[in-house]
Protein backbone atom coordinates (compact mmCIF):
# COMPACT_ATOMS: atom_id res chain seq x y z
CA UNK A 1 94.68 65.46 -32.54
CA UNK A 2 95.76 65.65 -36.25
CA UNK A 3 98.30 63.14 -37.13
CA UNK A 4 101.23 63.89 -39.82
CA UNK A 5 103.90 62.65 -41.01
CA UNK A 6 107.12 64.51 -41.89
CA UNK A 7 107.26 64.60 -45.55
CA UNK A 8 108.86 68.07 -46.59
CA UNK A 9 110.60 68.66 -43.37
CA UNK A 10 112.89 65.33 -42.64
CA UNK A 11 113.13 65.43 -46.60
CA UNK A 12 112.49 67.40 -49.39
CA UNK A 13 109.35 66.82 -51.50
CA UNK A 14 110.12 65.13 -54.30
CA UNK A 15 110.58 68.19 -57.20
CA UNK A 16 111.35 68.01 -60.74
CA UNK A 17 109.21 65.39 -61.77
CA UNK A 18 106.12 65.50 -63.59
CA UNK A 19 102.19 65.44 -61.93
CA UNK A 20 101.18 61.80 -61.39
CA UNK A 21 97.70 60.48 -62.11
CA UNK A 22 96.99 60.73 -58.55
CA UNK A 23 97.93 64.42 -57.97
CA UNK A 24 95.65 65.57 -61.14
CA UNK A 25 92.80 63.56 -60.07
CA UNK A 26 92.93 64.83 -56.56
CA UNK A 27 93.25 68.38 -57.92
CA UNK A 28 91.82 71.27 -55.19
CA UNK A 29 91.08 74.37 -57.02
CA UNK A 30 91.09 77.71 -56.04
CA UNK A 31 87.93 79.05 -57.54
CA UNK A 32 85.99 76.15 -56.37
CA UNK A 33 84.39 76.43 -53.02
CA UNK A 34 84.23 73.02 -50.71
CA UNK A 35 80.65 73.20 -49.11
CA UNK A 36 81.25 72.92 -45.32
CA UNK A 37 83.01 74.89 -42.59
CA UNK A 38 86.36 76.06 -42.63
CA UNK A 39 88.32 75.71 -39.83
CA UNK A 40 92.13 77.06 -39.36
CA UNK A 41 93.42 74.67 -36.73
CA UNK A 42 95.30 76.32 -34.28
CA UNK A 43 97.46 77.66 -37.16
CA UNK A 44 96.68 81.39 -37.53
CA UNK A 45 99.45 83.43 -36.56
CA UNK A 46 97.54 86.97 -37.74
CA UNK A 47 95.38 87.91 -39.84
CA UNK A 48 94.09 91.39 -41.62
CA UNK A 49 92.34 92.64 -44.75
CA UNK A 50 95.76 92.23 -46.72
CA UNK A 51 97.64 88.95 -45.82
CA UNK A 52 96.67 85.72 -43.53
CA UNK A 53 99.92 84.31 -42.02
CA UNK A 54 99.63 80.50 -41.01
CA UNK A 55 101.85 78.30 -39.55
CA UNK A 56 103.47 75.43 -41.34
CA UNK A 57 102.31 71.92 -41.12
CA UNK A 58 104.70 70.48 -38.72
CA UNK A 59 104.58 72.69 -36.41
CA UNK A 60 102.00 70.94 -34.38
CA UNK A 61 104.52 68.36 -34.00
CA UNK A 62 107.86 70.31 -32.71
CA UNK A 63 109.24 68.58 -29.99
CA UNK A 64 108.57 65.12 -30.93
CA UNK A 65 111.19 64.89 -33.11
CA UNK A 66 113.99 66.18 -30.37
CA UNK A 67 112.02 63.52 -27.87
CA UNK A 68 112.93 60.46 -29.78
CA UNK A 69 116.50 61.69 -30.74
CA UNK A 70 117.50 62.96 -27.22
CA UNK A 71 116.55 59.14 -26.00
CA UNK A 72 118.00 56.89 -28.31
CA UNK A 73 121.32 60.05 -28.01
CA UNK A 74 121.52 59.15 -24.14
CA UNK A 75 121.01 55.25 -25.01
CA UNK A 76 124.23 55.61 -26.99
CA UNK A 77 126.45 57.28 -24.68
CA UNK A 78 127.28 53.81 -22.41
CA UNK A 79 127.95 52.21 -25.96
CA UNK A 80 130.56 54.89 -26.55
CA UNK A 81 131.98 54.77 -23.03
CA UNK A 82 132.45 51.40 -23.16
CA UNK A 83 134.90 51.30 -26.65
CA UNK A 84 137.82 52.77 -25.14
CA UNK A 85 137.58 49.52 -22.30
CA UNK A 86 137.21 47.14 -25.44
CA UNK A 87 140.33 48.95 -27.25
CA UNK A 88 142.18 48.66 -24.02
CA UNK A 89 141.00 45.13 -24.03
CA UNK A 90 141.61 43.98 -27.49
CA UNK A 91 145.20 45.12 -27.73
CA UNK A 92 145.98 43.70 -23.84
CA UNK A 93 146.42 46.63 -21.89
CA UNK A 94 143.87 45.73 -19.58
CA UNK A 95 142.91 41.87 -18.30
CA UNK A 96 139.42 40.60 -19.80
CA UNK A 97 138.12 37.30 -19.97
CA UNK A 98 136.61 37.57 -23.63
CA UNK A 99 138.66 36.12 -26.51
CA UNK A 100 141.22 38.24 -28.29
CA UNK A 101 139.57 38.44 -31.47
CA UNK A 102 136.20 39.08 -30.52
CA UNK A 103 137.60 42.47 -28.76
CA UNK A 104 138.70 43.08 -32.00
CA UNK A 105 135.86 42.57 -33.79
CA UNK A 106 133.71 44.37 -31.85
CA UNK A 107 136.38 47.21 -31.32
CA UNK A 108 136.48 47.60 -35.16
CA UNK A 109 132.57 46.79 -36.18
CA UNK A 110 130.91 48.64 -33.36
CA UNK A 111 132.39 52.26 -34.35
CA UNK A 112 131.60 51.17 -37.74
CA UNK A 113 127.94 50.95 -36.84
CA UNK A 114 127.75 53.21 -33.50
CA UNK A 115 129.00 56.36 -34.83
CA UNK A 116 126.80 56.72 -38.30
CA UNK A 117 123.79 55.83 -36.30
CA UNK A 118 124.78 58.73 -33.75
CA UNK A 119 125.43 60.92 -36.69
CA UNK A 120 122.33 60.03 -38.11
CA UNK A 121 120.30 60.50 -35.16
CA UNK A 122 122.06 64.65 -34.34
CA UNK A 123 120.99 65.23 -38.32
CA UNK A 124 117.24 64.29 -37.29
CA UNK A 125 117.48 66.07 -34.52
CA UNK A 126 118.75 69.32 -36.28
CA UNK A 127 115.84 69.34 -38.11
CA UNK A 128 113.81 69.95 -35.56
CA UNK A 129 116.08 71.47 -32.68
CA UNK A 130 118.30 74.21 -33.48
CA UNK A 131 116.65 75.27 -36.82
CA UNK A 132 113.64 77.73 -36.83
CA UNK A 133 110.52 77.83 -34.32
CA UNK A 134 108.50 77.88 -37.23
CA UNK A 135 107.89 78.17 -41.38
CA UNK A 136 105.02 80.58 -41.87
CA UNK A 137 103.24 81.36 -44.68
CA UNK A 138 101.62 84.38 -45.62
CA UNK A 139 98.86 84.35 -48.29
CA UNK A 140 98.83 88.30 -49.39
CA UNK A 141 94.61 88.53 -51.08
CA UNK A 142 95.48 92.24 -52.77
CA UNK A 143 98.24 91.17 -54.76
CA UNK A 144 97.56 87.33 -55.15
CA UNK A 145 101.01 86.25 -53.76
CA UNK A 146 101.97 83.61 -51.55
CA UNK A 147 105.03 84.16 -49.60
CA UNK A 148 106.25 80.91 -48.17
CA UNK A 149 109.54 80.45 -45.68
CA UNK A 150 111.49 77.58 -46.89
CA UNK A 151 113.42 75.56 -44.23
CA UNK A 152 116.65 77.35 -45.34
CA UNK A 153 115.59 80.38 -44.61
CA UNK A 154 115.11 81.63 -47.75
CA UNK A 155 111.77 82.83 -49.24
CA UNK A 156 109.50 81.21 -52.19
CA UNK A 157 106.80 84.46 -53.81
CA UNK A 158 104.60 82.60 -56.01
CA UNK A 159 101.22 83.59 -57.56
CA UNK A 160 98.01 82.06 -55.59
CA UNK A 161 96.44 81.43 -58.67
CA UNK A 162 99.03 79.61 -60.24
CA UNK A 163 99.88 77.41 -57.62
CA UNK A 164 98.53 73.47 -58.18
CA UNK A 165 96.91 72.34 -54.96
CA UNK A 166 96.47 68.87 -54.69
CA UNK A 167 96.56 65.91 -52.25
CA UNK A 168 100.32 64.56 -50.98
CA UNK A 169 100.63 61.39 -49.38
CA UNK A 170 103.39 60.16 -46.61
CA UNK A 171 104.13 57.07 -44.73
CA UNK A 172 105.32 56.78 -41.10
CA UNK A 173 105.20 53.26 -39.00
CA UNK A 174 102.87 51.60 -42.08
CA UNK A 175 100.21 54.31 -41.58
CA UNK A 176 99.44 56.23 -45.02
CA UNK A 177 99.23 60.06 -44.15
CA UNK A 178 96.86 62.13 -46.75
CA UNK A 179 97.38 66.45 -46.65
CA UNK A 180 97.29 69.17 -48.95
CA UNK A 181 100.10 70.45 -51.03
CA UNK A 182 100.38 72.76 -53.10
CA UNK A 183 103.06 72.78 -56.63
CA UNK A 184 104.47 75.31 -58.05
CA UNK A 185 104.90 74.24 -62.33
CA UNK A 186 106.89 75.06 -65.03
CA UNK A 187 105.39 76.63 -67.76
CA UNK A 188 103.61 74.09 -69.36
CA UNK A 189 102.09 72.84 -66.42
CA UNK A 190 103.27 69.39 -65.95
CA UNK A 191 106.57 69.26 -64.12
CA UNK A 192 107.10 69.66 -60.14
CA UNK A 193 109.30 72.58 -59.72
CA UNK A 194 108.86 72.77 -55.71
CA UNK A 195 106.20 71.95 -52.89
CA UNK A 196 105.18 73.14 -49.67
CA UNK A 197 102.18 72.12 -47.48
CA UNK A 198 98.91 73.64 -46.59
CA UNK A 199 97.22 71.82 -44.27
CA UNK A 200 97.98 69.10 -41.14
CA UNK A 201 97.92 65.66 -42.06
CA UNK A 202 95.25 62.49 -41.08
CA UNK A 203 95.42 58.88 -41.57
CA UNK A 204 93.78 57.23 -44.30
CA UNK A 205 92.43 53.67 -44.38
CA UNK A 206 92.54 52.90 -48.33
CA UNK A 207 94.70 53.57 -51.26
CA UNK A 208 91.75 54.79 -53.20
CA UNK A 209 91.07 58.12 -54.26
CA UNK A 210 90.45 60.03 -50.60
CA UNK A 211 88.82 63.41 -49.64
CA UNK A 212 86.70 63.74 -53.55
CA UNK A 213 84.59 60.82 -52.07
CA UNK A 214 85.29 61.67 -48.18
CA UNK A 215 85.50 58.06 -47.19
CA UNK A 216 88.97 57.20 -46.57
CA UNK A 217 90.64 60.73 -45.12
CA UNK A 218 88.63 62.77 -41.72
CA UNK A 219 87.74 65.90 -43.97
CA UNK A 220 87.15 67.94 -40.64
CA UNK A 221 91.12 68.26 -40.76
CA UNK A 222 92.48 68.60 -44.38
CA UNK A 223 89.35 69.96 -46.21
CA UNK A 224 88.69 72.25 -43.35
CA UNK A 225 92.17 74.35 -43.34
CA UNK A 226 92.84 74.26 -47.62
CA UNK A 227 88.89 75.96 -47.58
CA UNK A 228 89.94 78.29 -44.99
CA UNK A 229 92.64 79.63 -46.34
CA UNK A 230 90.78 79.35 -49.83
CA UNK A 231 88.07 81.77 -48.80
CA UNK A 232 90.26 84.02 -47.29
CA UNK A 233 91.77 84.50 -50.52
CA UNK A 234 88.96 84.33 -52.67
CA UNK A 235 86.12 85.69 -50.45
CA UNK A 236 88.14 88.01 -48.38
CA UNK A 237 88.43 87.69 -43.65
CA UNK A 238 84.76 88.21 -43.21
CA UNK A 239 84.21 84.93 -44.57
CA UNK A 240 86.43 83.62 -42.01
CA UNK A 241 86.69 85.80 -38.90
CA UNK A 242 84.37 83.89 -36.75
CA UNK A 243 86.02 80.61 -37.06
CA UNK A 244 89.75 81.94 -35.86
CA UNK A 245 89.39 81.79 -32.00
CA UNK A 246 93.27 81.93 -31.47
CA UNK A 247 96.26 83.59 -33.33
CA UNK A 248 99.84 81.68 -32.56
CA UNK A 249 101.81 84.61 -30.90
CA UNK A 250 104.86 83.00 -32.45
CA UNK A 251 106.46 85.72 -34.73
CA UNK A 252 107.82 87.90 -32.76
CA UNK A 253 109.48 85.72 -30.10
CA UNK A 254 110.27 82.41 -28.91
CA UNK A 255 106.72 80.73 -27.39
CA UNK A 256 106.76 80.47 -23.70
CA UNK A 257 106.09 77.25 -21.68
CA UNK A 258 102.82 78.30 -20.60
CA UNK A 259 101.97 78.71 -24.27
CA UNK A 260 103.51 74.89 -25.18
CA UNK A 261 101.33 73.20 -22.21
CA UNK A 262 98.44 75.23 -23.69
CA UNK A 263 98.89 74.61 -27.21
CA UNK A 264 99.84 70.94 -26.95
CA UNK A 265 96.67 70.08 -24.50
CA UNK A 266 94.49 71.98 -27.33
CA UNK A 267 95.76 70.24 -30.20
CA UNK A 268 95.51 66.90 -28.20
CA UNK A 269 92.00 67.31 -26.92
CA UNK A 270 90.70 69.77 -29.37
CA UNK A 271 88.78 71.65 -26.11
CA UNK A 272 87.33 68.69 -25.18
CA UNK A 273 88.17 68.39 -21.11
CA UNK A 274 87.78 64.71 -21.00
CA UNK A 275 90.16 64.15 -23.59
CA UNK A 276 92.62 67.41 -22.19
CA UNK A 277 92.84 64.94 -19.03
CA UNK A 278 93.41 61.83 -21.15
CA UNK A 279 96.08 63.65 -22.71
CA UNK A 280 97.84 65.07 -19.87
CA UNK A 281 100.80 62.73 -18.99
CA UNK A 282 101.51 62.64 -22.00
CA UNK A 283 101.70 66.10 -22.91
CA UNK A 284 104.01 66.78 -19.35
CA UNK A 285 106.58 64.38 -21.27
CA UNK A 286 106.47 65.92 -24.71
CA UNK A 287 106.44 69.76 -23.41
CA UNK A 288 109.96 69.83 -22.02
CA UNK A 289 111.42 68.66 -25.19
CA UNK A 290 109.39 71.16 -27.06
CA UNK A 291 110.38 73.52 -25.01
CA UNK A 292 114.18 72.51 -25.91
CA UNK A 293 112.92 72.80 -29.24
CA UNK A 294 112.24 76.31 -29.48
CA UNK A 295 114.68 77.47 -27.36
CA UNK A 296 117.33 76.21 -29.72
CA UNK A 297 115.61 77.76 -32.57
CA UNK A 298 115.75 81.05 -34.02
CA UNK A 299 112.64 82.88 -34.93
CA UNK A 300 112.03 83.87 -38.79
CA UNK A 301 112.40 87.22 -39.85
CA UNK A 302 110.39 87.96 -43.43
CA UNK A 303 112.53 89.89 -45.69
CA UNK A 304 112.35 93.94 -45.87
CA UNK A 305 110.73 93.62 -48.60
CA UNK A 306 107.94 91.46 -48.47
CA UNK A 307 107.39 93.46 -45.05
CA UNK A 308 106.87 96.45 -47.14
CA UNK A 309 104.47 93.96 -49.51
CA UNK A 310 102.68 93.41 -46.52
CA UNK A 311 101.27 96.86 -44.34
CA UNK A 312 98.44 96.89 -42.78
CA UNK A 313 95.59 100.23 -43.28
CA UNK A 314 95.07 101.67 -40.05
CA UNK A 315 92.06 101.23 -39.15
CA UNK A 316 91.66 97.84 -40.93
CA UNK A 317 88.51 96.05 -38.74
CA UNK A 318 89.95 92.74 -39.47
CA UNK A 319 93.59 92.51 -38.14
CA UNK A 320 94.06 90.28 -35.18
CA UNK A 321 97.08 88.72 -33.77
CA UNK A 322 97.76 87.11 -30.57
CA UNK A 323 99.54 87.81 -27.41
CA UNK A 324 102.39 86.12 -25.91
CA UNK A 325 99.47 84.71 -23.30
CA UNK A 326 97.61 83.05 -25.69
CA UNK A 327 95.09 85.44 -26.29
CA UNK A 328 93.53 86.90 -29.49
CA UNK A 329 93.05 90.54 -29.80
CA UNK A 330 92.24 93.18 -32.23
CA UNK A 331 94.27 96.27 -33.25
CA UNK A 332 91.69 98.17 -34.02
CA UNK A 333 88.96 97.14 -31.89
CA UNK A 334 86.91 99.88 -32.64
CA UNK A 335 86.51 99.84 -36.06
CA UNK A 336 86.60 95.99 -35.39
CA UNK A 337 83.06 96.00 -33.84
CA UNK A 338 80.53 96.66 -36.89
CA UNK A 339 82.91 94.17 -38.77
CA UNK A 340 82.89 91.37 -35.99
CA UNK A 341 79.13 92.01 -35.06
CA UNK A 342 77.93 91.43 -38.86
CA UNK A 343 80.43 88.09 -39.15
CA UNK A 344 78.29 86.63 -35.39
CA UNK A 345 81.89 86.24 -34.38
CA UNK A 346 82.56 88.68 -31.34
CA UNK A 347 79.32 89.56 -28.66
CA UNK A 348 80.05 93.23 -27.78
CA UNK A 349 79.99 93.96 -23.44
CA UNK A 350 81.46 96.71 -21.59
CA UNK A 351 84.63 94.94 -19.45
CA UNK A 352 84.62 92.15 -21.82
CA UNK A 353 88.36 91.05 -23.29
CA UNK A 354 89.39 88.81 -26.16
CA UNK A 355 90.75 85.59 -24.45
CA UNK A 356 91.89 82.20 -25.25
CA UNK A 357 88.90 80.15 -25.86
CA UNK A 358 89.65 76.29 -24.67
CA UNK A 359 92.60 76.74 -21.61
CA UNK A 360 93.32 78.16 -18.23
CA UNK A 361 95.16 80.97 -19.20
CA UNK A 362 95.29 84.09 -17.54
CA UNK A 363 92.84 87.02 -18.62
CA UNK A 364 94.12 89.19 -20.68
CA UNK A 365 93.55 93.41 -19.65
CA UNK A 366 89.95 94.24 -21.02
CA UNK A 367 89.09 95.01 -24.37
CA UNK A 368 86.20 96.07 -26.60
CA UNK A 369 84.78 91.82 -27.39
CA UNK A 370 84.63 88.67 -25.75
CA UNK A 371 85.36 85.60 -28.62
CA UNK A 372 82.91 82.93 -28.35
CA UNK A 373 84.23 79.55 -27.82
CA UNK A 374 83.51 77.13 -30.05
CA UNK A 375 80.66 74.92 -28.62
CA UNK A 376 79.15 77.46 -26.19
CA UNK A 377 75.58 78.37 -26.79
CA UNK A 378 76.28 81.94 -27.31
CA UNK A 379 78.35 80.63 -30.31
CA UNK A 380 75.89 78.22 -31.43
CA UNK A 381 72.87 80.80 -31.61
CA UNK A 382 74.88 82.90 -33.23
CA UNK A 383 76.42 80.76 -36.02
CA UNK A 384 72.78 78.99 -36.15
CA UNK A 385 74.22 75.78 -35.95
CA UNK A 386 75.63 72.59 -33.11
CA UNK A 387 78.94 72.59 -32.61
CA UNK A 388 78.49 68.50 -32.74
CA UNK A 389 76.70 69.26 -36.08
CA UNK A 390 78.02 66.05 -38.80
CA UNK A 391 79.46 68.22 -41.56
CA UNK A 392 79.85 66.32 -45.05
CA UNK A 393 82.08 67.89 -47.05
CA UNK A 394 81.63 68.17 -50.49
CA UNK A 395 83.40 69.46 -53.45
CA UNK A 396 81.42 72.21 -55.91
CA UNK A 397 81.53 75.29 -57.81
């Protein structure tokens, strides 16, 4: 599972500052390719020879939010029941064997302290119930523009290469959270202007410098997605094409419960079926409140015009998008077969379909390729490599 915290989301970044020591000596550049594999993390939504689209960074974590809120909500409601009996009390209207002016006290101090907490607790949970399903990104390779969906629904177009991407750090019950960020800068360079995330957060075990050395921060998570997207942009999708093995059918409508039991079970046990088992009771109580989640949320629409930024080429052998199933396909699968045969990521079979790689989703109707999953030995011969291969992740021009 990758761990985060909610920096960003349950409040802003902090903008309009300048860069701190830390941030310039964790600097991630784009030119400057991290030896290792890239890996999206269930946070594709589609993908084509003109613009990735990715899902934000907390939205592994919808649900949880409404969970905790919706519990300590239905805690409160006895508490604020039981005032009008202690007003009734205090001022005699009803017998009680407490002392006068404790009624009072606590008729006067509990409001004082019950209703801010309950109005605290429906603002949490409007940030993650009743807002949007989602915050995409889109990272658009021909013109060099990042398009990012701000949690007020309004859009941030800033230049890929002059975005600072750097290392952001969070707290959440004493546990330091390390992830990437990226700044956009004034003109000189040096103040914080605004700041979105890139990649899912992990735990770190020091305050030292993390991810340049790799000793402190899991790299498999945070270096993994920044280089993924990084050599999308900079190397174009057949760099990448063979490591996406799902797209998140999540932009065109409201994701279905079959899709939240899936999604959560993958992102618990990361296809591992020992650990999908592990993971099972608890991902029965989370779904239903993820489920509330998204049904309370609207789905973002991108603006006409970065629509219009954004059209595909017919024909183009690298767009893929998923299906409100779960399952990955290609719109145009075939000029997608040279393409996908020269990247080792799709095995071409008469009857075979694109499907969803690590759950028990139903098949999808047949299509041109069959998607490897990861760990098979199909996908090992053809990515000449284990799949329980130790990766150290380096840093390098």
């Amino acid at each position: 599972m990758n761990w985060m915290d909610l920096s960003g989301l349950s409040t802003p970044f902090p903008c309009h500052r300048p860069l701190s020591e830390r941030e310039k000596r964790d600097q991630l550049r784009q030119h400057e390719r991290i030896n290792g594999r890239p890996r999206p993390h269930l946070s594709v939504i589609r993908m084509n020879s003109t613009y990735l689209e990715s899902a934000d960074i907390w939205f592994g974590e919808r649900g949880l939010g409404t969970s905790i809120t919706t519990v300590l909500l239905v805690m409160c409601v006895p508490l604020v029941l039981l005032l009008p009996t202690i007003w009734l009390q205090a001022l005699g209207l009803m017998p009680s064997t407490e002392e006068r002016a404790l009624l009072i006290t606590i008729g006067l101090v509990g409001p004082l302290l019950l209703f801010p907490f309950i109005w605290g607790l429906v603002w949490l949970l409007r940030k993650d119930a009743f807002a949007y399903t989602h915050y995409p990104m889109r990272f658009h390779r021909i013109s060099r523009l990042v398009y990012v969906f701000r949690t007020n629904g309004t859009v941030l177009t800033v230049p890929w290469d002059d975005l600072f991407v750097t290392l952001g750090y969070g707290t959440r019950g004493g546990t330091t959270f390390g992830e990437v960020r990226a700044h956009v800068l004034d003109a000189a360079r040096e103040m914080v202007l605004e700041t979105f995330g890139l990649s899912h957060s992990t735990p770190k075990s020091s305050d030292g410098p993390v991810l340049k050395s790799g000793e402190a921060v899991h790299p498999d998570t945070i270096y993994a997605q920044w280089e993924f997207i990084r050599r999308y942009m900079e190397e174009g999708p057949h760099a990448v094409i063979d490591e996406v093995q799902q797209c998140l059918s999540i932009d065109r409508e409201r994701e279905s419960a079959v899709f939240s039991f899936s999604f959560l079970a993958n992102r618990w046990s990361g296809g591992n079926a020992v650990l999908r088992a592990l993971a099972f009771p608890f991902v029965l109580v989370w779904m239903p409140f993820r489920i509330i989640t998204m049904r309370t949320s609207k789905v973002p629409r991108w603006p006409r015009e970065v629509e219009a930024a954004c059209v595909i080429e017919d024909g183009d052998p690298y767009a893929i998008e998923g299906t409100a199933a779960g399952h990955l396909i290609t719109l145009y699968p075939e000029a997608a077969r040279p393409a996908y045969a020269e990247a080792g990521a799709l095995e071409a079979g008469p009857g075979q379909h694109p499907t969803h790689p690590t759950s028990s989703l139903p098949e999808a109707a047949p299509g041109a390729f069959h998607i490897h999953a990861p760990g098979t030995a199909a996908a090992r011969k053809t990515r000449g490599r284990s799949s329980n291969q130790k990766r150290k992740w380096t840093q390098g021009k």
